[in-house]
N, C-alpha and C. Protein backbone atom coordinates (compact mmCIF):
# COMPACT_ATOMS: atom_id res chain seq x y z
N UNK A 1 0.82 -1.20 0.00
CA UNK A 1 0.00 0.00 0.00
C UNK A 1 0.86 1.25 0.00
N UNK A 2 1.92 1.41 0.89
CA UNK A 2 2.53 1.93 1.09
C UNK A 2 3.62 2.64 -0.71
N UNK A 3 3.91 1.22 -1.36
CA UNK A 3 4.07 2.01 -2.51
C UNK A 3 3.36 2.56 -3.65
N UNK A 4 1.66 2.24 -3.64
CA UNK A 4 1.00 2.53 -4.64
C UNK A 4 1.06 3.92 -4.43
N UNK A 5 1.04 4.34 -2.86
CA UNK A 5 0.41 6.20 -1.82
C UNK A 5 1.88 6.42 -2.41
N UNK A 6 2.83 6.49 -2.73
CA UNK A 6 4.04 7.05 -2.96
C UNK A 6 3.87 7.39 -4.72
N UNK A 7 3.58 6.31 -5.75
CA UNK A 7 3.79 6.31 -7.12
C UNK A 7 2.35 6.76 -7.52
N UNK A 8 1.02 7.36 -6.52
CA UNK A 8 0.16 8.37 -6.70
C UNK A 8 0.47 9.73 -6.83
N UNK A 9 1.38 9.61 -5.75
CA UNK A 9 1.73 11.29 -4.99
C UNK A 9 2.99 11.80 -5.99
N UNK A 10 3.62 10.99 -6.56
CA UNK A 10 4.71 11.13 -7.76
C UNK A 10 3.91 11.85 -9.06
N UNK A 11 2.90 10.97 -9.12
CA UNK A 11 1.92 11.21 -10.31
C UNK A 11 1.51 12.78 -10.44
N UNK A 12 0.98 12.97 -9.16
CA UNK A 12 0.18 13.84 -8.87
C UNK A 12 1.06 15.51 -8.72
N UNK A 13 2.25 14.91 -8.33
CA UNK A 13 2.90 16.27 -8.21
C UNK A 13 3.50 16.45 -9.66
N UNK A 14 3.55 15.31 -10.64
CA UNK A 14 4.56 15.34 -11.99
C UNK A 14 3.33 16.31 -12.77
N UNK A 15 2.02 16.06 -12.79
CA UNK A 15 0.90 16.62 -13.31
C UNK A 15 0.94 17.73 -12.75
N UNK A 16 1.37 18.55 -11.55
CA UNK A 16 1.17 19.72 -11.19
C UNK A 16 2.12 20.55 -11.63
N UNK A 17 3.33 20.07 -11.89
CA UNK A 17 4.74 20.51 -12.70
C UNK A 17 4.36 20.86 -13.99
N UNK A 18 3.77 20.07 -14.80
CA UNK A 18 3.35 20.67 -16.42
C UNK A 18 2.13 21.06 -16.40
N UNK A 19 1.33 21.37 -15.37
CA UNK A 19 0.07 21.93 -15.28
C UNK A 19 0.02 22.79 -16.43
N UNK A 20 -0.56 23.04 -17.59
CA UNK A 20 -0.73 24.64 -18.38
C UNK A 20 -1.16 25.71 -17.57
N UNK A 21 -2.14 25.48 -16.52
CA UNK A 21 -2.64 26.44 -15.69
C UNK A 21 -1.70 27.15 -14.63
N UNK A 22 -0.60 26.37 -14.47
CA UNK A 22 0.09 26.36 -13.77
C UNK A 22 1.58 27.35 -14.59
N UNK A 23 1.65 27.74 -15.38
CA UNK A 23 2.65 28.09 -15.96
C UNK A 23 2.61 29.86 -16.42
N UNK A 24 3.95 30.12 -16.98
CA UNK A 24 3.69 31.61 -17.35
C UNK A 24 2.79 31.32 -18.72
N UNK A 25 2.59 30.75 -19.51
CA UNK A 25 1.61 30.49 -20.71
C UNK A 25 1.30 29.30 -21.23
N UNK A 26 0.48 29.27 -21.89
CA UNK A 26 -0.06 28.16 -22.56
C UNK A 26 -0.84 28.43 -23.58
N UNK A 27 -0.41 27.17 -24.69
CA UNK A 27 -1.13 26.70 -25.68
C UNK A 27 -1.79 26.10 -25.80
N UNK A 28 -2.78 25.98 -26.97
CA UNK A 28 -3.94 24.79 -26.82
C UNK A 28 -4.38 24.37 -28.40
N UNK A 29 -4.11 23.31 -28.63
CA UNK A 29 -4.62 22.99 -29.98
C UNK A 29 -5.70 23.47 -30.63
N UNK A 30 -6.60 23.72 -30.18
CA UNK A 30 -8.03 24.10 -30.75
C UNK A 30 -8.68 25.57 -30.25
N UNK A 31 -9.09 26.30 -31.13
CA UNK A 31 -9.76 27.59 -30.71
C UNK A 31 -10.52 27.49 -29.15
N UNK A 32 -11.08 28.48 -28.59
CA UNK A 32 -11.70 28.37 -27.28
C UNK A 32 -10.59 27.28 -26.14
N UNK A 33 -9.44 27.49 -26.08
CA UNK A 33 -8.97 26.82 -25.36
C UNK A 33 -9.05 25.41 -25.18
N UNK A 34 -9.52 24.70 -25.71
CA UNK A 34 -9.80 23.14 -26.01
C UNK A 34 -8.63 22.80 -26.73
N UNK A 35 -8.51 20.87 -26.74
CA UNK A 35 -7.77 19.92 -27.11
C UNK A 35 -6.53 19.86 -26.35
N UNK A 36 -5.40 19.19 -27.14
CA UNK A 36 -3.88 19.14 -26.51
C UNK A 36 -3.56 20.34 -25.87
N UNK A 37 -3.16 20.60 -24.59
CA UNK A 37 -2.29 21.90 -24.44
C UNK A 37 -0.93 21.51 -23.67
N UNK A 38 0.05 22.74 -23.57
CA UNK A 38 1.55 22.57 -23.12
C UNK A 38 1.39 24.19 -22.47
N UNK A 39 2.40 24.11 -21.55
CA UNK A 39 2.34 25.06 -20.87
C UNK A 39 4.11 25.59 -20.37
N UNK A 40 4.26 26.43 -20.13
CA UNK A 40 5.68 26.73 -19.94
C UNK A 40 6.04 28.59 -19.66
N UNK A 41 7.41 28.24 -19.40
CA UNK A 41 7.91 29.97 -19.60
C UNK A 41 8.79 30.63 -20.53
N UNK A 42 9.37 29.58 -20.90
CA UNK A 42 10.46 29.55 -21.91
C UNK A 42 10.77 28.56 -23.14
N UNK A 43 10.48 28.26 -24.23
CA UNK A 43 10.31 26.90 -24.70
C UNK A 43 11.22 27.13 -25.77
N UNK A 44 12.08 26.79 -25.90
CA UNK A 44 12.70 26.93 -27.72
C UNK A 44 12.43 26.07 -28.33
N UNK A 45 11.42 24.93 -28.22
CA UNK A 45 11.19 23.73 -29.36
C UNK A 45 9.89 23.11 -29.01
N UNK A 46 8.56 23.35 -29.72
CA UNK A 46 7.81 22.79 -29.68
C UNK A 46 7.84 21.38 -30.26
N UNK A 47 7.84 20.59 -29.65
CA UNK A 47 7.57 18.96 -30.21
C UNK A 47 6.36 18.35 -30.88
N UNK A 48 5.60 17.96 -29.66
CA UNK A 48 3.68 17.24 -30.32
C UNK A 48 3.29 18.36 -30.50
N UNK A 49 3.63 19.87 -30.38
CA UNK A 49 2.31 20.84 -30.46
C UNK A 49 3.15 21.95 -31.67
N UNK A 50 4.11 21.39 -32.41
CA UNK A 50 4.78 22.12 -32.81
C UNK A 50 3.72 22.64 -34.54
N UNK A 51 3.41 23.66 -34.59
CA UNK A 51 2.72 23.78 -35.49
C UNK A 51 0.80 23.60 -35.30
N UNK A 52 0.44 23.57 -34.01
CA UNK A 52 -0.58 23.06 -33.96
C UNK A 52 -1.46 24.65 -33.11
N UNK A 53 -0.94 25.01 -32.82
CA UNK A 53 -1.63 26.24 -31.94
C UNK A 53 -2.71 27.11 -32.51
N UNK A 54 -3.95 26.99 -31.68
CA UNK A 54 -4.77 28.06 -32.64
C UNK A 54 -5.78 28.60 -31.04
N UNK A 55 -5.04 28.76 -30.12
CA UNK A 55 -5.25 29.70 -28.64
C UNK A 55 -4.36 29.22 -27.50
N UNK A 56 -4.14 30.75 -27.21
CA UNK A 56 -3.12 30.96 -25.98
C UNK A 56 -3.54 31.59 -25.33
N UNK A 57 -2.95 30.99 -24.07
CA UNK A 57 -3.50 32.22 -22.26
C UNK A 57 -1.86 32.66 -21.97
N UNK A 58 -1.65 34.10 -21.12
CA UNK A 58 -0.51 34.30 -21.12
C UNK A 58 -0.54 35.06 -19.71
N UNK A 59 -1.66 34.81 -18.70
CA UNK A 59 -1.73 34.69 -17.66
C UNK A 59 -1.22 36.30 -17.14
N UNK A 60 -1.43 37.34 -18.00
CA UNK A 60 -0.68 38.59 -17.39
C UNK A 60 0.39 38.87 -17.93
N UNK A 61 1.29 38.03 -18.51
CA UNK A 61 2.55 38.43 -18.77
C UNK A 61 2.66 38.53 -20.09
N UNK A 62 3.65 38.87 -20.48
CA UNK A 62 4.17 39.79 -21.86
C UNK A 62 4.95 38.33 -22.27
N UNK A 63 4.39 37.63 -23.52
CA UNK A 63 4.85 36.26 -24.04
C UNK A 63 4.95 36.49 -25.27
N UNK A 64 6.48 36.16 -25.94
CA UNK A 64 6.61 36.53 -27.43
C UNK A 64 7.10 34.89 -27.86
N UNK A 65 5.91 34.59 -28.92
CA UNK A 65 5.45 33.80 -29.65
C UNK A 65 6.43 33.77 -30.75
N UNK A 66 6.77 32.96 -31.58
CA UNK A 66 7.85 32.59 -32.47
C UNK A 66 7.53 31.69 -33.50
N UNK A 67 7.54 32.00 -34.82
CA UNK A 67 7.05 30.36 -36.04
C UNK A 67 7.93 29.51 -36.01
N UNK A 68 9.28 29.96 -35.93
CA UNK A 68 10.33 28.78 -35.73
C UNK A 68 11.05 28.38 -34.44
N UNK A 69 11.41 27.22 -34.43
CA UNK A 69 11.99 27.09 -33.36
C UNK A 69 13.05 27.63 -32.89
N UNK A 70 13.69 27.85 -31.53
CA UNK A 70 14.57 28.72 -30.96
C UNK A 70 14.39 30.00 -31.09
N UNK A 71 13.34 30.36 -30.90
CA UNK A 71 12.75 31.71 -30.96
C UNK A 71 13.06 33.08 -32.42
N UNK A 72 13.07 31.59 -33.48
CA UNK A 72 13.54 32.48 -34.81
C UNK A 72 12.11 32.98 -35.76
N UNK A 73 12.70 33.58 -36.98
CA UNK A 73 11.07 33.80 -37.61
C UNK A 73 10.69 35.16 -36.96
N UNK A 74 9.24 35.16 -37.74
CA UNK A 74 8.66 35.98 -37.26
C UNK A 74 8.30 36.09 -36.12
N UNK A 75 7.87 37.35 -34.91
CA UNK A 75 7.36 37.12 -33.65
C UNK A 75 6.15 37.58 -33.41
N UNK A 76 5.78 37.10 -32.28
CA UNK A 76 4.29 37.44 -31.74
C UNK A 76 4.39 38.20 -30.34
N UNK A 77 3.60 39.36 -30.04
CA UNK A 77 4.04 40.07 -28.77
C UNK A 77 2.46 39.95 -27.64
N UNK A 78 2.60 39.15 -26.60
CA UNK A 78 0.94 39.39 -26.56
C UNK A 78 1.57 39.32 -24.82
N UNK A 79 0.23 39.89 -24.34
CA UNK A 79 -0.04 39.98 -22.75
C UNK A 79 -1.51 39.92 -22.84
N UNK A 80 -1.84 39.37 -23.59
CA UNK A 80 -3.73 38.91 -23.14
C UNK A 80 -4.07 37.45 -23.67
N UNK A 81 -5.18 37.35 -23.13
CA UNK A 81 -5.57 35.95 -23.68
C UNK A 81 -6.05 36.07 -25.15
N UNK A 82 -5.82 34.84 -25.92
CA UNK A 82 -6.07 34.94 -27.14
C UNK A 82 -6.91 33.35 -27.61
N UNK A 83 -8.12 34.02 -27.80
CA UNK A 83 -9.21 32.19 -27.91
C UNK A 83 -8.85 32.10 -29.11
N UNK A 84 -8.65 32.86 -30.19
CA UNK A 84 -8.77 32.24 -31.62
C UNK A 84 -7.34 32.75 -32.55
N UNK A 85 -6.46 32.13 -32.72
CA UNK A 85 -5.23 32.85 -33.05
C UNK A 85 -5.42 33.45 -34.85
N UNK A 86 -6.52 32.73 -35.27
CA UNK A 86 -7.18 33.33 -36.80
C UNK A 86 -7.17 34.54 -37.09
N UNK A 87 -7.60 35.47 -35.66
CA UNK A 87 -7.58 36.77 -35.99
C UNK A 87 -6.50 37.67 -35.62
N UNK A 88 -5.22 37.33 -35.22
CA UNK A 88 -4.21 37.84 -35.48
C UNK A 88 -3.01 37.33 -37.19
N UNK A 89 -3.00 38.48 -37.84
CA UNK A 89 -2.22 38.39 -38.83
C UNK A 89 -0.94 37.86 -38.86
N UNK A 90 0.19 38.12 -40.11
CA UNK A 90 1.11 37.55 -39.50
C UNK A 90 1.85 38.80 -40.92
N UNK A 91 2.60 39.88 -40.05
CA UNK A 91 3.17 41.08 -40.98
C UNK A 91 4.03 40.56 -42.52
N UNK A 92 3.48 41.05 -43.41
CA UNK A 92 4.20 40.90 -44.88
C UNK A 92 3.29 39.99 -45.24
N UNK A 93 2.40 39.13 -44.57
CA UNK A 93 1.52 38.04 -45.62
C UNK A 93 0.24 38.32 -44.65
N UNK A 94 -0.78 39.57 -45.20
CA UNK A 94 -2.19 39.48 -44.69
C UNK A 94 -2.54 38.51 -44.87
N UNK A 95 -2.66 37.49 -45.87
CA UNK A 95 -3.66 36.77 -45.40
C UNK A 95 -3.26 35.01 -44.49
N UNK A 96 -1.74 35.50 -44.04
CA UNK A 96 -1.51 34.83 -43.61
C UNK A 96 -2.32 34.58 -41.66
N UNK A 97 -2.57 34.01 -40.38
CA UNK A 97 -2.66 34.39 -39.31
C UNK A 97 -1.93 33.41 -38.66
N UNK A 98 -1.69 34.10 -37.09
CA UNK A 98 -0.72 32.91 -36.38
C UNK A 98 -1.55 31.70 -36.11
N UNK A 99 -2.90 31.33 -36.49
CA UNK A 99 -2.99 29.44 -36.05
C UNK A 99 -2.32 28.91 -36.75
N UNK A 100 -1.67 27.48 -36.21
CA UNK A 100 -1.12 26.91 -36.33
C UNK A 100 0.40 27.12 -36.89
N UNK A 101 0.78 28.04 -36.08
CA UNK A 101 1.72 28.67 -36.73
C UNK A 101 3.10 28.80 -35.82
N UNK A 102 2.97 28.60 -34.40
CA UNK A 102 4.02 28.47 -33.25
C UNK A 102 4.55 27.78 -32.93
N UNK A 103 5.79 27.66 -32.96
CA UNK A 103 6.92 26.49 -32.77
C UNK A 103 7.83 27.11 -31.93
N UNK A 104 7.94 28.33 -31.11
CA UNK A 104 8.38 28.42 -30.04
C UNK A 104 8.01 29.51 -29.15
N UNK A 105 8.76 29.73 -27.85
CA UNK A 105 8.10 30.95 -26.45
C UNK A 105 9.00 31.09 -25.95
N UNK A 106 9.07 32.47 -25.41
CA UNK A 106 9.52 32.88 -24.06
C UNK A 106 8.67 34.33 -23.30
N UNK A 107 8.90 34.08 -22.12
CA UNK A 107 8.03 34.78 -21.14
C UNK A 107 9.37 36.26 -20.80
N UNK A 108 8.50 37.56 -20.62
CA UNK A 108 9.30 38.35 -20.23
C UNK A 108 8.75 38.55 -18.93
């Protein structure tokens, strides 16, 4: 018993560590905050969500968004929440917008 209450409480704190809610920002696969999300303060390499983003929470803070990884490419400057990333553009290609378009972060 004694080791299941230990490899719960492991569980439970590893889930509170990548919490999205828990972080300076987060992504989320799907508009309105729904599907896969990742959460962090600093990320230079999106992996499973790399290319998949279409809403971010940024919890207050000033989070610049990136198309390529290691914070290259074009950038994104935001301090608000954002449900639908469709309606932000992406400069030199109107009809381009940032969903699905983020492959990296960092928090100021």
């Amino acid at each position: 018993m004694k080791r299941v209450s230990s490899a719960v409480a492991a569980i439970a704190l590893t889930a509170a560590v990548i919490s999205p809610q828990a972080s300076a920002a987060s992504i989320y696969e799907h508009i309105g905050y729904r599907g896969a999300a990742q959460g962090g303060e600093n990320v230079p390499r999106l992996y499973a969500m790399n290319d998949k983003t279409s809403s971010v929470r940024t919890y207050g803070k000033t989070v610049y968004f990136f198309e390529d990884a290691h914070y290259g490419g074009m950038g994104l400057g935001l301090w608000v929440n954002v449900s639908d990333l469709r309606s932000y553009k992406v400069p030199l290609a109107p009809l381009s917008s940032w969903n699905d378009r983020i492959s990296s972060w960092y928090t100021k």
